[in-house]
Protein backbone atom coordinates (compact mmCIF):
# COMPACT_ATOMS: atom_id res chain seq x y z
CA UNK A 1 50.34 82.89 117.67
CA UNK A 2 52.77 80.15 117.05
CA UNK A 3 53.65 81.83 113.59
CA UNK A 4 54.25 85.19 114.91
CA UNK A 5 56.89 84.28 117.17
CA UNK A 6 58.63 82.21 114.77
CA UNK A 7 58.69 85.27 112.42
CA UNK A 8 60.02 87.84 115.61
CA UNK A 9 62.42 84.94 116.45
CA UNK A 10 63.95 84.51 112.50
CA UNK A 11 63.76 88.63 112.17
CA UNK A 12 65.91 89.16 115.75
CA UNK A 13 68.34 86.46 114.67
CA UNK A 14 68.74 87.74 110.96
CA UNK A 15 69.23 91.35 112.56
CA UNK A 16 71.78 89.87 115.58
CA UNK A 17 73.90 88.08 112.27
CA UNK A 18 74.26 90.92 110.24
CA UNK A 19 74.65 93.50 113.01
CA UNK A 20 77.93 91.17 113.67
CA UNK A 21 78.72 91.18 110.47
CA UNK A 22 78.95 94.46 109.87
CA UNK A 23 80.82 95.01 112.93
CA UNK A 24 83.39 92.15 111.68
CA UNK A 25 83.74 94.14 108.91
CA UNK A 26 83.83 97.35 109.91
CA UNK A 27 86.71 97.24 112.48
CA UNK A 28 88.47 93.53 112.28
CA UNK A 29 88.72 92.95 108.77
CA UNK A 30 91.55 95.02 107.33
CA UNK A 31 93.11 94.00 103.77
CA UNK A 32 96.47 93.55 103.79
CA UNK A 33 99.20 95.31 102.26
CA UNK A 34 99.92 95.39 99.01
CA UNK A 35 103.78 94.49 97.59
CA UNK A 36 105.02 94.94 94.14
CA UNK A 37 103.79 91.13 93.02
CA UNK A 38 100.12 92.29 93.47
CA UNK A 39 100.42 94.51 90.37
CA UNK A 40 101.44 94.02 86.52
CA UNK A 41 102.32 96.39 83.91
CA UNK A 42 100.23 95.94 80.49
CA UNK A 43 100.92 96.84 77.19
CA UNK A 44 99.80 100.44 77.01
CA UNK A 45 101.91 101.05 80.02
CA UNK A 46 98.78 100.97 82.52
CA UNK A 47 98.81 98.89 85.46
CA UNK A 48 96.41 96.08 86.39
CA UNK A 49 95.84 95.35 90.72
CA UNK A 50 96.12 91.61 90.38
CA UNK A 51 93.52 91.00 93.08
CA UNK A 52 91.16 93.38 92.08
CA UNK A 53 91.25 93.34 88.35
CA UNK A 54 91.32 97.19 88.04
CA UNK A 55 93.10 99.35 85.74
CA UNK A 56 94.53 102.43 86.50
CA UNK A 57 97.05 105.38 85.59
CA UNK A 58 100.26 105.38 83.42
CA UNK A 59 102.22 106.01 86.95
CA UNK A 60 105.30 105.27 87.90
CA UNK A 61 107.75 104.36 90.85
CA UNK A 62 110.50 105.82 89.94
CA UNK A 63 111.50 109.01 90.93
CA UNK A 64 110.14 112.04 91.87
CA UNK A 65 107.18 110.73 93.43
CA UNK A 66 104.19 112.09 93.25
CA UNK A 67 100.01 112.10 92.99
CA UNK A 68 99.86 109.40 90.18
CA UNK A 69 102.95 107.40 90.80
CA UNK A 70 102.24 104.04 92.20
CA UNK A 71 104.19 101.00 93.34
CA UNK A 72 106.78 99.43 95.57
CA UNK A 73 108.39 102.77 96.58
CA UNK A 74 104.90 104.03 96.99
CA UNK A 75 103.75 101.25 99.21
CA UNK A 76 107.17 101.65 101.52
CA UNK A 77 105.98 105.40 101.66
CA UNK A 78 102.63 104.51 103.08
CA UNK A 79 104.06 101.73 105.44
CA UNK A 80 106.62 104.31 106.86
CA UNK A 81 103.78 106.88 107.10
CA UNK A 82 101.34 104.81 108.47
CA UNK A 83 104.20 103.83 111.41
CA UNK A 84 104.84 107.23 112.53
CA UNK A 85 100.46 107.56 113.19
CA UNK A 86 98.48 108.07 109.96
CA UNK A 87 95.96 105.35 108.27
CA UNK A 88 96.51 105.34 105.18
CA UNK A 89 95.31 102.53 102.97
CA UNK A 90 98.31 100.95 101.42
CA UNK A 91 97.44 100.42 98.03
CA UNK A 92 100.51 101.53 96.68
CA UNK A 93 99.29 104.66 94.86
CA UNK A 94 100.36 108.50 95.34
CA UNK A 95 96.97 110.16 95.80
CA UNK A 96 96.09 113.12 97.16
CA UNK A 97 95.83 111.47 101.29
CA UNK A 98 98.98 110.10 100.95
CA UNK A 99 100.38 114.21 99.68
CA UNK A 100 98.62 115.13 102.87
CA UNK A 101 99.84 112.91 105.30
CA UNK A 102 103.40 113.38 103.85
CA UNK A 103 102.62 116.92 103.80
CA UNK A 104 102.51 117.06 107.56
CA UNK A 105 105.80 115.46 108.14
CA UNK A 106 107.81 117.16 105.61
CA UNK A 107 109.65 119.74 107.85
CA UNK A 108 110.18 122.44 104.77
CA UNK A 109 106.94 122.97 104.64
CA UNK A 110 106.03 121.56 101.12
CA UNK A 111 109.58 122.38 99.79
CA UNK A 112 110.65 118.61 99.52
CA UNK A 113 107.55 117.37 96.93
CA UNK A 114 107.78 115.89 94.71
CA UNK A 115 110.05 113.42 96.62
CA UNK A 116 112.83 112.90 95.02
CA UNK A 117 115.09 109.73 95.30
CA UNK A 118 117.68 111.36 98.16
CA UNK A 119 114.60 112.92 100.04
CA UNK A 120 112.66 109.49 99.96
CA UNK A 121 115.81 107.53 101.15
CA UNK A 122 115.93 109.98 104.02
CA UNK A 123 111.92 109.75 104.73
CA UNK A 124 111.64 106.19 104.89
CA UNK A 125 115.01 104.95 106.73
């Protein structure tokens, strides 16, 4: 009898810990953003996230943006959207959530993409 309720009594606790866990996780643990220093061109012109290790995309951040473009502009972008209500993860790459959520601010109804330098200097102000 003694064995069985140290087995229930392990099994709750175990259960309570990760239940918490995964709550901790879930909704209070939030990465923060991303500036130009946590990226670094390599030779072939890809990019390498310093903090991850991954590789992606022969982007850019200069000008127009667009899906594939990546960087400091891109991560300003996000921050500025992410301010007037979306929740984007800033990353600091152009995919096709951060189209969207421009998309639904961009009063000419798709007109103004790719962004251009003028139109992004306007956006983000």
């Amino acid at each position: 009898m003694k064995t069985g309720k140290i087995i229930f009594w392990s099994l709750l606790g175990i259960t309570v810990i990760g239940g918490g866990a995964y709550v901790y996780f879930k909704y209070f643990h939030t990465p923060k953003p991303k500036t130009k220093d946590d990226f670094k061109k390599v030779d072939d012109g890809k990019v390498v996230d310093v903090s991850t290790g991954e590789t992606w995309g022969k982007g850019h951040d200069n000008f127009p943006l667009e899906v594939g473009s990546f960087g400091e502009n891109v991560i300003k972008l996000q921050n500025k959207l992410n301010s007037m209500g979306e929740s984007l993860t800033v990353d600091g790459r152009f995919g096709e959530m951060t189209k969207a959520a421009y998309a639904k601010y961009d009063p000419s109804d798709g007109m103004r993409y790719p962004i251009t330098k003028s139109i992004f200097d306007a956006f983000v102000k």
